[in-house]
Protein backbone atom coordinates (compact mmCIF):
# COMPACT_ATOMS: atom_id res chain seq x y z
CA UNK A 1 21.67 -9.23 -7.28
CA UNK A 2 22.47 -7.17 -10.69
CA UNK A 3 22.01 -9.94 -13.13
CA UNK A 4 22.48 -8.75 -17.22
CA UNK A 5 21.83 -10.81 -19.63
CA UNK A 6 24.91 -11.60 -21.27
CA UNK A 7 25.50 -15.59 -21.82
CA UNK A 8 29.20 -16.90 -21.23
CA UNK A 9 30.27 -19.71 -21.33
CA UNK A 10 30.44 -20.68 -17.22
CA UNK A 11 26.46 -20.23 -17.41
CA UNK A 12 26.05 -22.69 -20.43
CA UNK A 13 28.38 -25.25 -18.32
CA UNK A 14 26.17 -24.97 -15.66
CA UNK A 15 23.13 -25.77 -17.35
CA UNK A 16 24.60 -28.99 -18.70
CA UNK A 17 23.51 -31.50 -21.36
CA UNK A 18 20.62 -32.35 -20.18
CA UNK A 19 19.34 -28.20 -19.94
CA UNK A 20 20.48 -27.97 -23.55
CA UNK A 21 18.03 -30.61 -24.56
CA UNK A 22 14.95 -28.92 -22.89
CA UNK A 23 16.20 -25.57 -24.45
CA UNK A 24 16.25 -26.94 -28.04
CA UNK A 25 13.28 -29.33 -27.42
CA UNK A 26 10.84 -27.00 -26.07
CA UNK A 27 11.32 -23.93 -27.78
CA UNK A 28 8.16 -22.74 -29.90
CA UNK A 29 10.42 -20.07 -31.25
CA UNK A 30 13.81 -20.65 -33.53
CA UNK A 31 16.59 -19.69 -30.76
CA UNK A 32 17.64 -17.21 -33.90
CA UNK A 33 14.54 -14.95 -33.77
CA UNK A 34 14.89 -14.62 -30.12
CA UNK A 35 16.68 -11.41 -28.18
CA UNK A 36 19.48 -12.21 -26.39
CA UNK A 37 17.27 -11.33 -22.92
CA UNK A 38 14.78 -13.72 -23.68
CA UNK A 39 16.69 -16.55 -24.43
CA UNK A 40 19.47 -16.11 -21.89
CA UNK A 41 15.60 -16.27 -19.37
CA UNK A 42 14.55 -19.37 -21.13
CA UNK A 43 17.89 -20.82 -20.65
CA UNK A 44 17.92 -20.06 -16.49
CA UNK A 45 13.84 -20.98 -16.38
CA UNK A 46 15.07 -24.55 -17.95
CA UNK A 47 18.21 -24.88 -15.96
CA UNK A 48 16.17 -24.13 -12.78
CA UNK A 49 14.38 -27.59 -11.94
CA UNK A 50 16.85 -29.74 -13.11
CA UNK A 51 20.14 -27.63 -11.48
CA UNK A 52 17.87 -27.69 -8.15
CA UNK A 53 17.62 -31.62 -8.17
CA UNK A 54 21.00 -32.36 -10.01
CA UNK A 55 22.67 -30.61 -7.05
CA UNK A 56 20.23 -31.57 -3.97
CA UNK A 57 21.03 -35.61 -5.62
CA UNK A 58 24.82 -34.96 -5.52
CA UNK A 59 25.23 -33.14 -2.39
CA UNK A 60 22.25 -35.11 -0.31
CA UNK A 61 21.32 -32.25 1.18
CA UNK A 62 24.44 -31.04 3.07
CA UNK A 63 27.62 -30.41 0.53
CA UNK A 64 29.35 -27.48 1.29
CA UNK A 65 30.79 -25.09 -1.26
CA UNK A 66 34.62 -24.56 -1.48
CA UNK A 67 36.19 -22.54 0.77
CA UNK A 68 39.41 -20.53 0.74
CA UNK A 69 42.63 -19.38 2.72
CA UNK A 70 43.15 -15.65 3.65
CA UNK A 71 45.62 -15.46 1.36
CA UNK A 72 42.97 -15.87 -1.54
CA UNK A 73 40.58 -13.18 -0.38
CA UNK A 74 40.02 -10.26 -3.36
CA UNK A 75 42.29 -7.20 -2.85
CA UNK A 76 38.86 -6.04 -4.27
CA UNK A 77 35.21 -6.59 -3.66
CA UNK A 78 32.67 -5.70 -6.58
CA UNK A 79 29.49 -4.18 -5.28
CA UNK A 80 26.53 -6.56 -6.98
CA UNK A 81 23.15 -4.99 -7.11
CA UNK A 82 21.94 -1.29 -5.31
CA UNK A 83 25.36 -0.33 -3.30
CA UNK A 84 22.32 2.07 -0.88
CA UNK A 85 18.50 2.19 -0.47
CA UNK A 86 16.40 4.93 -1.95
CA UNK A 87 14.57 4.92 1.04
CA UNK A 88 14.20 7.32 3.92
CA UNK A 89 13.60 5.12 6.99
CA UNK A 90 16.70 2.88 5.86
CA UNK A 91 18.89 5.57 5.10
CA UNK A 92 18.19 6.98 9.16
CA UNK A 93 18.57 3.52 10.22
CA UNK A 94 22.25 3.97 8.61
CA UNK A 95 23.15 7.39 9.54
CA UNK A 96 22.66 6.08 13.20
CA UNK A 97 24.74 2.89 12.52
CA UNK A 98 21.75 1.12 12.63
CA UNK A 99 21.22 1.70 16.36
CA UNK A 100 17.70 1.55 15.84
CA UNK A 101 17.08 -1.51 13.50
CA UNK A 102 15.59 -4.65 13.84
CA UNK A 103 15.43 -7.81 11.87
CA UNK A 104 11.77 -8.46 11.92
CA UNK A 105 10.87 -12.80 11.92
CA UNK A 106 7.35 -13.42 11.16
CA UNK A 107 5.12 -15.71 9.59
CA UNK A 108 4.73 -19.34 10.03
CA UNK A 109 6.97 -19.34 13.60
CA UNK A 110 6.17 -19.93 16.84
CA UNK A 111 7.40 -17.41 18.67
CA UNK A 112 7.95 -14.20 16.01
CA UNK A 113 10.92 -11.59 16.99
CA UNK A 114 12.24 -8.49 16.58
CA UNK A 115 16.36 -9.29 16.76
CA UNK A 116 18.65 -6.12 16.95
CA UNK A 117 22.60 -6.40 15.44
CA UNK A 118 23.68 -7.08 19.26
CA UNK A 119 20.91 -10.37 19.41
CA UNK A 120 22.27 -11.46 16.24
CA UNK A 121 25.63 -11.20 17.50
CA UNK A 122 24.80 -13.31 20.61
CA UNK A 123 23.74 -16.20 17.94
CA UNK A 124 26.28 -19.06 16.77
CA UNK A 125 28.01 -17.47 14.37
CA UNK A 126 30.12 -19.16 11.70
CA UNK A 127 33.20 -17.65 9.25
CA UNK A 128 33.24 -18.08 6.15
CA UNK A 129 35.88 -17.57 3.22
CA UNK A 130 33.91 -18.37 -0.43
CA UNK A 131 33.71 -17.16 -3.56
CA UNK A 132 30.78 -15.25 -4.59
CA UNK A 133 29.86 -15.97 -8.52
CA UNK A 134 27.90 -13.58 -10.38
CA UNK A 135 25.52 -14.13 -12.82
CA UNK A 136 27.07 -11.57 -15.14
CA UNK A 137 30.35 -13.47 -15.15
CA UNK A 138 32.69 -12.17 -12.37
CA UNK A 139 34.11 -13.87 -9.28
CA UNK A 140 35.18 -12.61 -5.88
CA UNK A 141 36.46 -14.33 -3.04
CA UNK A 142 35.21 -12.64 0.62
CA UNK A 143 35.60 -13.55 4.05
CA UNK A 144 32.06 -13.43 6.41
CA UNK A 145 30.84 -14.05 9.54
CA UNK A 146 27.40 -13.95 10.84
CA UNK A 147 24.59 -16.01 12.67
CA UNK A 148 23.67 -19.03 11.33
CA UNK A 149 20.68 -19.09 10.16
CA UNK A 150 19.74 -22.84 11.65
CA UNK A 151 20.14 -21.20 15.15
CA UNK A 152 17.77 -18.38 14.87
CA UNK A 153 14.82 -20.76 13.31
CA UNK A 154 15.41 -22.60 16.19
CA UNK A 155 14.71 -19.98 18.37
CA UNK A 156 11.74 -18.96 16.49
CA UNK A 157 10.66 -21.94 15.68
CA UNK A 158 8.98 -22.82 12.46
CA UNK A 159 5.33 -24.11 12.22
CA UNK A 160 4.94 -27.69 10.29
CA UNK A 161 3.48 -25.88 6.97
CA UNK A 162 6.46 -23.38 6.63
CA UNK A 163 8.23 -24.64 3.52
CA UNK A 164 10.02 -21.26 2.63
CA UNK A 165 11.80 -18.62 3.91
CA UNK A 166 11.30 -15.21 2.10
CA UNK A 167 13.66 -12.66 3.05
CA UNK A 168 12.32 -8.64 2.26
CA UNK A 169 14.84 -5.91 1.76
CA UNK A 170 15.40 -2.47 1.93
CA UNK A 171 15.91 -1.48 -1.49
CA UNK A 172 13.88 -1.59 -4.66
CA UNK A 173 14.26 -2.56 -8.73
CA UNK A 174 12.37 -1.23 -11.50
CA UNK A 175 8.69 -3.05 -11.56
CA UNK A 176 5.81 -2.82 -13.88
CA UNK A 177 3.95 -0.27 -11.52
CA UNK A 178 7.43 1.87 -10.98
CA UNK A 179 9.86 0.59 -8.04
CA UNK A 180 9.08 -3.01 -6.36
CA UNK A 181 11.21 -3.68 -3.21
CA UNK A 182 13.67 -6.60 -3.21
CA UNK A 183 12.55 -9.83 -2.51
CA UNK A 184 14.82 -13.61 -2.20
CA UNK A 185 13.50 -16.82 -1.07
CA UNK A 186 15.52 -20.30 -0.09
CA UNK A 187 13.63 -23.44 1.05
CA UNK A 188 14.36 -24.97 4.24
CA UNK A 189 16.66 -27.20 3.10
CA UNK A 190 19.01 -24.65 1.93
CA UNK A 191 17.96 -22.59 5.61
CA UNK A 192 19.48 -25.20 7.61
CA UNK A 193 22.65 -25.79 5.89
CA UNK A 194 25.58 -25.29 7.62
CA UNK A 195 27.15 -22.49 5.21
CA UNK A 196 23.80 -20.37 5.24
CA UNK A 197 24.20 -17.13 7.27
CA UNK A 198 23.24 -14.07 8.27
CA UNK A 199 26.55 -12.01 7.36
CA UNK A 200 26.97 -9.22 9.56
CA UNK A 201 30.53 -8.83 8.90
CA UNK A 202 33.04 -9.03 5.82
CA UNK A 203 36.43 -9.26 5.93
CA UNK A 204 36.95 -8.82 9.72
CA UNK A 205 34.70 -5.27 9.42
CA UNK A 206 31.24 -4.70 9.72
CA UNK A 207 29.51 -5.37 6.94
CA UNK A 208 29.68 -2.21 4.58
CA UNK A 209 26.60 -0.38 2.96
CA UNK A 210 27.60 -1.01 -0.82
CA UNK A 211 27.82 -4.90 0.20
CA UNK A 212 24.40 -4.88 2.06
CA UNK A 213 24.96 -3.47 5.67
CA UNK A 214 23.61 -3.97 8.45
CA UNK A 215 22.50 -7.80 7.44
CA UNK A 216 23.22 -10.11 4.30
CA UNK A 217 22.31 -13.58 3.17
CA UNK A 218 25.10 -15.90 2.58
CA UNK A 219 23.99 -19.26 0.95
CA UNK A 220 27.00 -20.31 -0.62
CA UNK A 221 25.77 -23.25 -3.34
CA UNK A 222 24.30 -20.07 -4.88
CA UNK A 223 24.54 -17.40 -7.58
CA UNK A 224 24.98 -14.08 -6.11
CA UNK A 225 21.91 -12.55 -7.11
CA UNK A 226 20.44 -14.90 -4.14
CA UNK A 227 22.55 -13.57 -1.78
CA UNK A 228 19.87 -10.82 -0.52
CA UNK A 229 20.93 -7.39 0.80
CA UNK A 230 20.13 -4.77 3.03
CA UNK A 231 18.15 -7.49 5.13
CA UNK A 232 15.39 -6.08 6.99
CA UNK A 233 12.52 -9.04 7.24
CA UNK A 234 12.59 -12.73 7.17
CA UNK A 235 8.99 -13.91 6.66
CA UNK A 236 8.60 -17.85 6.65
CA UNK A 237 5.61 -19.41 4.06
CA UNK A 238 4.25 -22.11 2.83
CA UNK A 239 4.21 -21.23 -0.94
CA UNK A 240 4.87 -18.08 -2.83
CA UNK A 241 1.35 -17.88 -4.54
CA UNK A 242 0.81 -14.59 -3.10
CA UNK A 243 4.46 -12.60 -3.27
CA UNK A 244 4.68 -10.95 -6.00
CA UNK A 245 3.86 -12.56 -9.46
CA UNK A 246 4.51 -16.33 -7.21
CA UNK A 247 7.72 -17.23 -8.59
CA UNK A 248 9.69 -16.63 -5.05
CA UNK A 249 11.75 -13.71 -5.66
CA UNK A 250 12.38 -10.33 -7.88
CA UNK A 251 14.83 -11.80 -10.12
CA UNK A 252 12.18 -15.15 -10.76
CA UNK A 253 9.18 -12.95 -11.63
CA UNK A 254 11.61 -11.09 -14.23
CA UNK A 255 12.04 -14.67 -15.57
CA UNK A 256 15.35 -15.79 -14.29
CA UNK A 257 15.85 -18.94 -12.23
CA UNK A 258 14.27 -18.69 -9.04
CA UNK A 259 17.01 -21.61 -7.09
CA UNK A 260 20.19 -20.37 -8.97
CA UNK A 261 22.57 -23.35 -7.49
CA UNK A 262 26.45 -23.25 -8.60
């Protein structure tokens, strides 16, 4: 979720050819005069539409990102974004081992719930060994296991309109008006895929605080930044016109690219 702005060059590969035109072509600004924030954001806001259908056009839909042997799993796990909540209710929630919480599924469902860590256990789960790629350049390879996400929609069951899911969190970022809770969004394509979970553990333990405990997104075709933390409320929509400034999630209203695909 940290994401500085430094540019290497595994984010300019990403972006491709075809990125690098739209950057040059549409800038009203020499790429000389501008900070290195604001063009590494006008980079990502070009990338963001074309890496979205680039990637939906290869994969159709269902491509699954590499996995890995045991063998390959970090000795060490780097701790991306808040490693704990400033936040009172979350931080009793953890001091009982999260006894006490609930994932809260609301919005456009049928049938809204309120799923403790032992109903999310009772899901389909799915392990996972991938490598989680950070916008600011480093790598680590994990192993997780949660519910898949597929099987607790279906138990909720989405309404025709919902077109989004928007997943709230427990911590906060620095916002205009002082600290603005952490917000991630996926689209339903992405929701259903086979690798997208609800990590409860890592690594054969449950899932620690620094990495996001009790309840983590894992959508693997993504940068890490989308992999939400500290999981508290999945809210499905039909657009994101009124979240936040209506780009989809914290990182996308700071100007970085709201569907982040690797």
């Amino acid at each position: 979720m940290s994401a500085k702005t430094g540019v290497t060059r595994r984010t300019l590969l990403r972006g491709g050819t075809a990125a690098s035109a739209l950057l040059l072509s549409g800038c009203d600004r020499p790429l000389d005069t501008l900070s290195e924030t604001d063009w590494f954001r006008r980079l990502l806001g070009f990338v963001n539409g074309p890496n979205r259908e680039v990637q939906r056009a290869l994969a159709t839909g269902s491509g699954l990102a590499p996995e890995y042997t045991a063998a390959q799993i970090s000795p060490s796990f780097k701790v991306n974004g808040n490693d704990m909540p400033d936040d009172d209710a979350y931080q009793a929630l953890a001091a009982n081992q999260f006894r006490d919480w609930k994932l809260e599924v609301s919005g456009l469902v049928e049938r809204p719930a309120q799923l403790s860590l032992a109903d999310l256990r009772a899901f389909p789960s799915r392990t996972q060994i991938t490598r989680h790629d950070c916008v600011e350049g480093w790598t680590c390879i994990g192993k997780w296991k949660g519910a898949r996400l597929s099987a607790v929609l279906n138990q909720v069951g989405l309404k025709p309109q919902a077109r989004f899911l928007v997943f709230r969190c427990a911590d906060a970022f620095p916002g205009p008006d002082g600290a603005q809770p952490y917000y991630e969004s996926i689209d339903l394509d992405d929701a259903f895929h086979e690798q997208t979970i609800l990590a409860y553990d890592m690594n054969d333990q449950p899932l620690p605080t620094g990495h996001g405990a009790p309840l983590r997104l894992r959508a693997e075709r993504h940068l890490g930044y989308k992999q939400a933390k500290f999981v508290m409320k999945i809210e499905a929509v039909e657009s994101f016109a009124k979240i936040g400034d209506g780009n989809g999630s914290y990182w996308a209203d700071q100007g970085y690219a709201w569907y982040a695909g690797i």
